[in-house]
N, C-alpha and C. Protein backbone atom coordinates (compact mmCIF):
# COMPACT_ATOMS: atom_id res chain seq x y z
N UNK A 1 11.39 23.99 -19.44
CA UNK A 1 12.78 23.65 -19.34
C UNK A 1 13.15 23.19 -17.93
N UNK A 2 12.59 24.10 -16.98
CA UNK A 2 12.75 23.67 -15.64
C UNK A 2 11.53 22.78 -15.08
N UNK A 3 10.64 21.97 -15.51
CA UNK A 3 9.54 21.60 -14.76
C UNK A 3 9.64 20.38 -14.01
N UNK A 4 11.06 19.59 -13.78
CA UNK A 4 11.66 18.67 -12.40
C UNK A 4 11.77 19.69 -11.41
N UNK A 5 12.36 21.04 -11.34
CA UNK A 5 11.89 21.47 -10.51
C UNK A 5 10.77 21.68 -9.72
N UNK A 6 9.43 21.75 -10.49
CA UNK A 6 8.35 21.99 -9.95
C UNK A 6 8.36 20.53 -9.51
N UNK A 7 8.02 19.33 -9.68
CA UNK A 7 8.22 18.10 -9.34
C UNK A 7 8.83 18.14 -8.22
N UNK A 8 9.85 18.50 -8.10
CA UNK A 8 10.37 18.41 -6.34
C UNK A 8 10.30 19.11 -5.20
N UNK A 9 9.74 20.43 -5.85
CA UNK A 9 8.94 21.73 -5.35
C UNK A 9 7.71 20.74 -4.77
N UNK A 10 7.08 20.31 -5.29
CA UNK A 10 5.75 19.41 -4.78
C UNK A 10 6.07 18.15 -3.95
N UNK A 11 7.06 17.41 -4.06
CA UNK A 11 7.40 16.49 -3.54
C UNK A 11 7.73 16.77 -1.93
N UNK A 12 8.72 18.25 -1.74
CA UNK A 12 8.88 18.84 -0.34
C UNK A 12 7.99 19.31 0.35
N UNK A 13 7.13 19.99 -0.84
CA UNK A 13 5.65 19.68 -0.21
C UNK A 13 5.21 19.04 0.39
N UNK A 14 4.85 18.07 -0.35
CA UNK A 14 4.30 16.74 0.52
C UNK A 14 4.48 16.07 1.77
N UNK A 15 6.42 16.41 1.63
CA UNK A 15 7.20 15.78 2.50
C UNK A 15 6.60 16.64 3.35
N UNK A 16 6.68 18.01 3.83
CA UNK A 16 6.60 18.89 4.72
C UNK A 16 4.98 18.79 5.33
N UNK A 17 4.08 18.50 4.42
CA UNK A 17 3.12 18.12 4.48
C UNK A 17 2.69 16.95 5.85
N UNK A 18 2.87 15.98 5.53
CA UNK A 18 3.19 14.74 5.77
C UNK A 18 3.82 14.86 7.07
N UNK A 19 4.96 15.91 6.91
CA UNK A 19 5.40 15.73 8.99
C UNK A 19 4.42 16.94 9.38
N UNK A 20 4.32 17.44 8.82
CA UNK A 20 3.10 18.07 10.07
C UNK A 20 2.13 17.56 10.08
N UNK A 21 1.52 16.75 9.96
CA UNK A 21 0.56 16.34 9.93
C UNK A 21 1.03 14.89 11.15
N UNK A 22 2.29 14.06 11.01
CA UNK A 22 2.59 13.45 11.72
C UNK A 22 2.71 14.42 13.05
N UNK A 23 3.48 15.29 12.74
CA UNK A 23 3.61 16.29 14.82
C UNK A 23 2.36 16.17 15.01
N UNK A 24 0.92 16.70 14.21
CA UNK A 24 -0.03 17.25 15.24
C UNK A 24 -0.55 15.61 15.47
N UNK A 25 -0.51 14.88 15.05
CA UNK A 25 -1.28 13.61 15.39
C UNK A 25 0.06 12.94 16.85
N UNK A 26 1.05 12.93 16.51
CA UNK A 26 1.58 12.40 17.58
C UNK A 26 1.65 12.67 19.16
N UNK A 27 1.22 11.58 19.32
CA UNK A 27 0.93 11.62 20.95
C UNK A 27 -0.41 11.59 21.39
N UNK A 28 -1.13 11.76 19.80
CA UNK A 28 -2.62 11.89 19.81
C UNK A 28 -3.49 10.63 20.18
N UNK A 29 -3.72 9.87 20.99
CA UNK A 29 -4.10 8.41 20.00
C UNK A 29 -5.75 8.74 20.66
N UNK A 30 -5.93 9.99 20.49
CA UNK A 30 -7.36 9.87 20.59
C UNK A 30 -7.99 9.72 19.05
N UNK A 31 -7.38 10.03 18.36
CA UNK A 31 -7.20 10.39 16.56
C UNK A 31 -7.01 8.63 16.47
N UNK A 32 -5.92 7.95 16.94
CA UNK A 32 -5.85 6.85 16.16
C UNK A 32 -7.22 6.27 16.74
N UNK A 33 -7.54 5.98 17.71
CA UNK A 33 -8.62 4.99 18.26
C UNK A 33 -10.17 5.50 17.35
N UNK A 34 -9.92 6.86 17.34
CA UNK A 34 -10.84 7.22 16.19
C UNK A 34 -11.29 6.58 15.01
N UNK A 35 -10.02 6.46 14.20
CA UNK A 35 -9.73 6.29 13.62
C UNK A 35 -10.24 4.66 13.17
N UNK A 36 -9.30 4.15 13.76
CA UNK A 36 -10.02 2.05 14.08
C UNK A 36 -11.19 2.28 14.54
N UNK A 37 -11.84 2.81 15.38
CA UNK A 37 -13.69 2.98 16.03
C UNK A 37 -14.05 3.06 14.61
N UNK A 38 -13.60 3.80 13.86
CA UNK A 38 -15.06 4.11 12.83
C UNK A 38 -14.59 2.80 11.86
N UNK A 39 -13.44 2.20 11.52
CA UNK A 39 -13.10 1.30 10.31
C UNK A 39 -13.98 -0.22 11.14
N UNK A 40 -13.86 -0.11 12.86
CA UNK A 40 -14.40 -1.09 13.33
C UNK A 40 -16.21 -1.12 13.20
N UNK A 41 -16.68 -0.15 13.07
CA UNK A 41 -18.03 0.37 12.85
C UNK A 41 -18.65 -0.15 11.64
N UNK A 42 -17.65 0.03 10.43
CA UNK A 42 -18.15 -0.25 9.56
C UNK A 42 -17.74 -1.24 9.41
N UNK A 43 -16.96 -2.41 9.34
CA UNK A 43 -16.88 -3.95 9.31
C UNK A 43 -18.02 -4.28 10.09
N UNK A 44 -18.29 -4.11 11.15
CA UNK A 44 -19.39 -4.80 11.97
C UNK A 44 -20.87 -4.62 11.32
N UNK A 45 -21.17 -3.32 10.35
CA UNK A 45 -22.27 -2.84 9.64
C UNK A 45 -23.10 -4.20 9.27
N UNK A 46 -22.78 -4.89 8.48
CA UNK A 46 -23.78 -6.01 7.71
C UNK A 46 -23.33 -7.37 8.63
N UNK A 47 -23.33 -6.88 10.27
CA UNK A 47 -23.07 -8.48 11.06
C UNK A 47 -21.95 -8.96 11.03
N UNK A 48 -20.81 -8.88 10.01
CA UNK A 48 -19.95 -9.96 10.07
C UNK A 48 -18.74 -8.98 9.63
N UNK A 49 -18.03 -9.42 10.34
CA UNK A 49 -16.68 -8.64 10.35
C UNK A 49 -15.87 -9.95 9.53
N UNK A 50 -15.48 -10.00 8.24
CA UNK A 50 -15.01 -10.83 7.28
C UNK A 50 -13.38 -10.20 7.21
N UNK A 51 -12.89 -11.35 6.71
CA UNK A 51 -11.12 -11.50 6.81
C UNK A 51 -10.52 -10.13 5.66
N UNK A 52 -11.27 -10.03 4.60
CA UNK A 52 -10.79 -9.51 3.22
C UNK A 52 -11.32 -7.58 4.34
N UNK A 53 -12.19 -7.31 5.20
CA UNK A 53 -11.98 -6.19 5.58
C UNK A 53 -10.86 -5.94 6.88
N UNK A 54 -10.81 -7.10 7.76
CA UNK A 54 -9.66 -6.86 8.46
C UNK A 54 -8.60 -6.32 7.85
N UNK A 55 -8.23 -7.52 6.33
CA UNK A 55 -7.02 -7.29 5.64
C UNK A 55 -6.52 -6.18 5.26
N UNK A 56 -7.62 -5.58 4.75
CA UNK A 56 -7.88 -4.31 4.40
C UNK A 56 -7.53 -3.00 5.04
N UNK A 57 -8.14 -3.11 6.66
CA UNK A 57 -7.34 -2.44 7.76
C UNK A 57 -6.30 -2.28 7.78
N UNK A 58 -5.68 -3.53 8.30
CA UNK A 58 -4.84 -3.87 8.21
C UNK A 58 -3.38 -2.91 7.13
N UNK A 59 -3.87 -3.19 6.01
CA UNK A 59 -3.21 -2.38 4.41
C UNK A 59 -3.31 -1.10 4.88
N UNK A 60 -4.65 -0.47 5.18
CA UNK A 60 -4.57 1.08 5.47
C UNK A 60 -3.67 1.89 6.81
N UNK A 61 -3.49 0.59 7.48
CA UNK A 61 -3.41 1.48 9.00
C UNK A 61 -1.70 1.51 8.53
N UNK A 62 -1.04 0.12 7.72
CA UNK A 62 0.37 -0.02 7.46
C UNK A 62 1.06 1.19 6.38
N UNK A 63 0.49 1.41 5.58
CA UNK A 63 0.37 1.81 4.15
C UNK A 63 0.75 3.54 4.65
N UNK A 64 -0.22 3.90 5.59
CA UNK A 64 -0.35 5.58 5.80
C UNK A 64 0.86 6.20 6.59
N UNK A 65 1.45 6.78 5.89
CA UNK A 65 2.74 7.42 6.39
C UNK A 65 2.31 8.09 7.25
N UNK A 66 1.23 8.65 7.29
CA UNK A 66 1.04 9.78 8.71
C UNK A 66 1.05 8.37 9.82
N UNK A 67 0.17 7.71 10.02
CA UNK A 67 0.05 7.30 10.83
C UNK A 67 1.19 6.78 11.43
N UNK A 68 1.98 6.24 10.51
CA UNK A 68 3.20 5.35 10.92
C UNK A 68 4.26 6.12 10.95
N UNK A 69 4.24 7.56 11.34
CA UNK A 69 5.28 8.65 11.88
C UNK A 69 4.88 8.98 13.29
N UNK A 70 3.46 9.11 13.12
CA UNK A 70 2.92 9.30 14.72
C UNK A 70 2.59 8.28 15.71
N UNK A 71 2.44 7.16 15.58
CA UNK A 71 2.43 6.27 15.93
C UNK A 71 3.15 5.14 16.03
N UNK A 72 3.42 4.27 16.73
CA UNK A 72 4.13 3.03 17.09
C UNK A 72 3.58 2.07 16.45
N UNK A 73 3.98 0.75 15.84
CA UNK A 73 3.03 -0.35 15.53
C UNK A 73 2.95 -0.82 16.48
N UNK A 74 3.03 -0.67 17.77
CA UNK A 74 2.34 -1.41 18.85
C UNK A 74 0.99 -0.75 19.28
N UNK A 75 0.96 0.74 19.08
CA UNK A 75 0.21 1.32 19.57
C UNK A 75 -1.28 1.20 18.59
N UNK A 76 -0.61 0.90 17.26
CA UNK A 76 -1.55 1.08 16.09
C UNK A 76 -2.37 -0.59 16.37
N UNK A 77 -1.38 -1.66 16.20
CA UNK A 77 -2.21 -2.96 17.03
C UNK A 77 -3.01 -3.06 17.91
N UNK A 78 -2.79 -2.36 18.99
CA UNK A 78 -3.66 -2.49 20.16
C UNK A 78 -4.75 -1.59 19.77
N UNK A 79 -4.83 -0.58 19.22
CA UNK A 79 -6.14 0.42 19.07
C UNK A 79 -6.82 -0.65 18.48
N UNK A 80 -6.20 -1.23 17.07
CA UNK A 80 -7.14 -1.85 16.58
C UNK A 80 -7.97 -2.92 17.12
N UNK A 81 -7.10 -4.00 17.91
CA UNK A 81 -7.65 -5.26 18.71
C UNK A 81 -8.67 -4.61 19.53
N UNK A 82 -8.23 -3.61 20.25
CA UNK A 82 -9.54 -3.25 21.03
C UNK A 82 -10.93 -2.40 20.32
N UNK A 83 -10.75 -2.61 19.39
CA UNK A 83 -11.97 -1.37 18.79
C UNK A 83 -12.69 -2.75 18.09
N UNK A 84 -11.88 -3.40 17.49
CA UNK A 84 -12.77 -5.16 16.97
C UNK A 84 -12.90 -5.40 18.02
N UNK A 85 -12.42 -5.57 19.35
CA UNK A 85 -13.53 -6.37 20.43
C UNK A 85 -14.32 -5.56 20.42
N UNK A 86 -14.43 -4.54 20.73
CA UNK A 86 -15.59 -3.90 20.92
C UNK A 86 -16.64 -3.82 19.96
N UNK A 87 -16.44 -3.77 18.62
CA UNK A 87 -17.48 -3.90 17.78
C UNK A 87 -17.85 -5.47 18.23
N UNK A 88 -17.45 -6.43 18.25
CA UNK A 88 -18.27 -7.49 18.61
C UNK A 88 -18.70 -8.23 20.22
N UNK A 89 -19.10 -6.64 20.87
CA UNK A 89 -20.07 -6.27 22.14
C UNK A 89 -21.26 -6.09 21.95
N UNK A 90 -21.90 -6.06 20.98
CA UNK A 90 -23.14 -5.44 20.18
C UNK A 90 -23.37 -3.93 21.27
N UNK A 91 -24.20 -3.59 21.40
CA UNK A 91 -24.52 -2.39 21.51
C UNK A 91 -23.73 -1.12 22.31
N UNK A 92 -23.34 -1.91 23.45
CA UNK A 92 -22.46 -1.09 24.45
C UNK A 92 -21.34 -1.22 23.70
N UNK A 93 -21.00 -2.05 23.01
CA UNK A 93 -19.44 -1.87 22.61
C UNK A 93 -19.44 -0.78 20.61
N UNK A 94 -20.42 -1.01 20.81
CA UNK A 94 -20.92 0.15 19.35
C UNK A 94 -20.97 1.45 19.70
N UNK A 95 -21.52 1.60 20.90
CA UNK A 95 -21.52 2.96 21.54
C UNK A 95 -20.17 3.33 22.13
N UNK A 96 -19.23 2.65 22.93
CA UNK A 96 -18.37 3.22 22.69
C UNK A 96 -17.30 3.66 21.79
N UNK A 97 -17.49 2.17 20.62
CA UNK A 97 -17.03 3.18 19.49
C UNK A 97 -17.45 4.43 18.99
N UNK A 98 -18.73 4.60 18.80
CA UNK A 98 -19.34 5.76 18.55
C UNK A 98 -19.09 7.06 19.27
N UNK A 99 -18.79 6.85 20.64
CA UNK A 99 -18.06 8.17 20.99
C UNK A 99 -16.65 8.26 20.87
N UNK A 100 -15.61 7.51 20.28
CA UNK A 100 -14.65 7.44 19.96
C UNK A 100 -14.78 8.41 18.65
N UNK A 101 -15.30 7.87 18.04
CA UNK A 101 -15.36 8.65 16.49
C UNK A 101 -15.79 10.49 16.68
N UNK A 102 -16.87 10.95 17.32
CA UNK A 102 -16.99 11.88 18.20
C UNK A 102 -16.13 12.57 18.43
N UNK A 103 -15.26 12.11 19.28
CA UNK A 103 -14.22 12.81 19.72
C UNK A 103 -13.49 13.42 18.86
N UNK A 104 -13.20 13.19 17.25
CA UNK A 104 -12.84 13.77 16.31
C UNK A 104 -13.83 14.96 15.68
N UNK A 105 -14.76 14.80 15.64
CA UNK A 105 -15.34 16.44 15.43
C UNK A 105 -14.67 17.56 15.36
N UNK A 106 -14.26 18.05 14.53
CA UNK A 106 -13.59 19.72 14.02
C UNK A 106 -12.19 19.16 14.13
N UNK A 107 -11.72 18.13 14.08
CA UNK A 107 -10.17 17.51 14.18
C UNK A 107 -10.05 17.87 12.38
N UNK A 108 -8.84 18.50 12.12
CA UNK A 108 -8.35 18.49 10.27
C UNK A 108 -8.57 17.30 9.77
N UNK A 109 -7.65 16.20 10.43
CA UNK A 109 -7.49 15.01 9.75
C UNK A 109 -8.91 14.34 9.97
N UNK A 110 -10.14 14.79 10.46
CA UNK A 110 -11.60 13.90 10.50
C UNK A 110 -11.57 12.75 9.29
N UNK A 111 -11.31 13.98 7.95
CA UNK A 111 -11.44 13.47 6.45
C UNK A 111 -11.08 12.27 6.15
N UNK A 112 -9.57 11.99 6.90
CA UNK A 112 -9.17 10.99 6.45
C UNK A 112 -9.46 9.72 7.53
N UNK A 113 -10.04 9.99 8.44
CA UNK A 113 -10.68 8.85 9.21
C UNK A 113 -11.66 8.43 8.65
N UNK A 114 -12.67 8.87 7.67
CA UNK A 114 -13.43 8.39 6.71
C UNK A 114 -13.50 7.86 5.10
N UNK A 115 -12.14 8.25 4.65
CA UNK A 115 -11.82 8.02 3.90
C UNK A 115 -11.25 6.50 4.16
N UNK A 116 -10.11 6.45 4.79
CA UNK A 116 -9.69 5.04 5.66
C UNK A 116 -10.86 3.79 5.79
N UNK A 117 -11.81 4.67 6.35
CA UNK A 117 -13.38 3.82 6.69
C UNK A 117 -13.86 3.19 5.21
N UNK A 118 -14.08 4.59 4.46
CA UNK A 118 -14.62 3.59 2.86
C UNK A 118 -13.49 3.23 2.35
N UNK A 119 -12.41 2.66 2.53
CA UNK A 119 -11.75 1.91 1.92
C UNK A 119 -12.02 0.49 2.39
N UNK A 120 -12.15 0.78 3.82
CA UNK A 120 -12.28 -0.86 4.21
C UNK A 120 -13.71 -1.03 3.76
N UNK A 121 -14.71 -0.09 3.84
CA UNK A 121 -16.33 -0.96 2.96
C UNK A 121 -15.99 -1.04 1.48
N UNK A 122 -14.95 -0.88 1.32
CA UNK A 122 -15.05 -1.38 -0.65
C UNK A 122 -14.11 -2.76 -0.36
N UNK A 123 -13.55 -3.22 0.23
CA UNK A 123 -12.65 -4.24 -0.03
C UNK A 123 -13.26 -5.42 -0.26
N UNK A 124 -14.29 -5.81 -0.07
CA UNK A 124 -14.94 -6.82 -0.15
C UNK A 124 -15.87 -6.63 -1.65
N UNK A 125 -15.03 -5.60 -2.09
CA UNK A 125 -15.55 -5.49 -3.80
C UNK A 125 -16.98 -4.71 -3.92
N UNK A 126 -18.09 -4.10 -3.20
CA UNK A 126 -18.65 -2.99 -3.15
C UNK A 126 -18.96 -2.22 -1.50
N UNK A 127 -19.65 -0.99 -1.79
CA UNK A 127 -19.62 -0.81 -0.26
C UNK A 127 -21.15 -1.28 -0.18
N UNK A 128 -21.44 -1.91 1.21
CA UNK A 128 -22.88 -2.36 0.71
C UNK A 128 -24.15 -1.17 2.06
N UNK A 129 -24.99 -1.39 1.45
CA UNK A 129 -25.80 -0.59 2.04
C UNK A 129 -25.75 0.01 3.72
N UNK A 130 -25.42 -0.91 4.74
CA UNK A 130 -25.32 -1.00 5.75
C UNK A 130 -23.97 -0.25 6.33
N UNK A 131 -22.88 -0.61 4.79
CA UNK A 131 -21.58 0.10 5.64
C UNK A 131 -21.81 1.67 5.28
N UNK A 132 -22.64 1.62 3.86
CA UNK A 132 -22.69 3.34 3.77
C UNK A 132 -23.56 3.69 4.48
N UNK A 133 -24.37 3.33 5.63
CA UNK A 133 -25.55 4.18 6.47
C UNK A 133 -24.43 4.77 7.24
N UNK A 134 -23.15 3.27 8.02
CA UNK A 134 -22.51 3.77 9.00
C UNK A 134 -21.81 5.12 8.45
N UNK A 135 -21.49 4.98 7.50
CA UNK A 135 -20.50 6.21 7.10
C UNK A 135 -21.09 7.58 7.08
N UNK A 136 -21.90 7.38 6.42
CA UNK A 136 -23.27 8.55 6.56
C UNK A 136 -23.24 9.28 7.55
N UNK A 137 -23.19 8.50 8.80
CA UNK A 137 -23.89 8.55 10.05
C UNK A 137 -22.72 9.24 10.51
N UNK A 138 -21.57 8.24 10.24
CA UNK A 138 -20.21 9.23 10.59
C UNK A 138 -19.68 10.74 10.13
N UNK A 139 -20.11 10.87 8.94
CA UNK A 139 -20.02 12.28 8.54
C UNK A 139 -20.96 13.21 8.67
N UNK A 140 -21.94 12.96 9.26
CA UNK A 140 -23.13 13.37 10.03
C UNK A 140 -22.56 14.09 11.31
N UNK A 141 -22.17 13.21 11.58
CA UNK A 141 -21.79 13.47 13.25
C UNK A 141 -20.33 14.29 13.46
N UNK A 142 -19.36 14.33 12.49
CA UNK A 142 -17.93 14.56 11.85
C UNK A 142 -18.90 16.30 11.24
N UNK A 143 -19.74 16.41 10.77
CA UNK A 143 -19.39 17.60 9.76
C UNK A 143 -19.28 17.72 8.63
N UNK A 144 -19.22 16.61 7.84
CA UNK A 144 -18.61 16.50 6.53
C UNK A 144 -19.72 15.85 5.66
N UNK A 145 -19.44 15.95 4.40
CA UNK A 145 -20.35 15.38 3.94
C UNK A 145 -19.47 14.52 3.22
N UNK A 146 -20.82 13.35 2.87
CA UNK A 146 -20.58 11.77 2.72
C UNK A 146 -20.23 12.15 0.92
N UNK A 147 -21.30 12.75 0.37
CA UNK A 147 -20.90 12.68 -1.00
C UNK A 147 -19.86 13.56 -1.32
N UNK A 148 -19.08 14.45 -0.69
CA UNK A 148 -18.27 14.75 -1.56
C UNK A 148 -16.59 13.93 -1.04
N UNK A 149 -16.86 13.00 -0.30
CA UNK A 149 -15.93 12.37 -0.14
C UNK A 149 -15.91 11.01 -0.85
N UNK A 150 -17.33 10.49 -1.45
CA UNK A 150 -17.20 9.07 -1.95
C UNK A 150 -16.11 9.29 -3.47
């Protein structure tokens, strides 16, 4: 009889959810650069950083309410521009992404810096071998495991 209640019972949830999760990330942008390091990691995986995974970025970084409570879209632009130059530094600029991603280790939100990541290796319609090593590699290094997040 009452179960819109529970419906909005969950919804404040969420809501409540959702800003804490925005407080602890804000001001953080070691989390956002994280964040773009690893989505930049894996575009660069099979050589070619293609338009349909930018786009893709792009969709995720706009799309995520956390992010876009804790963050500025200026701030969210620039992480990203600089984490694509750097993926196309080849090695030194891989490595510093790679300790970018790092820096998230035992962070709550790790999860969803990888989750974010295989979204952008599916956009191009599968994830292909090279982007799932990177990811691998990332939840390797994160703590987490790869399969129970695919």
């Amino acid at each position: 009889m009452f179960g819109f209640l529970n419906g909005k019972k969950a919804r404040n949830d969420l809501k409540a959810k959702l800003a804490d999760s925005a407080n602890r990330l804000s001001g953080r942008l070691d989390f956002l650069q994280g964040a773009v390091s690893l989505a930049a990691l894996v575009m660069a995986a099979d050589g070619e950083i293609e338009a349909a995974e930018r786009d893709m970025l792009a969709r995720s970084l706009r799309n995520n309410d956390t992010l876009n409570a804790a963050y500025t879209g200026a701030q969210i632009d620039e992480a990203t521009k600089r984490a694509l130059a750097k993926a196309e530094q080849g090695r030194t600029g891989k490595k510093a992404l790679w300790s970018e991603v790092e820096d998230l280790k035992g962070d709550p939100d790790a999860e969803t810096v990888i989750l974010m990541a295989m979204d952008v290796a599916d956009s191009d319609g599968d994830m292909e071998p090279a982007e799932q090593k990177v990811l691998r590699d990332a939840c390797d290094r994160l703590g987490l495991s790869f399969e129970a997040l695919v």
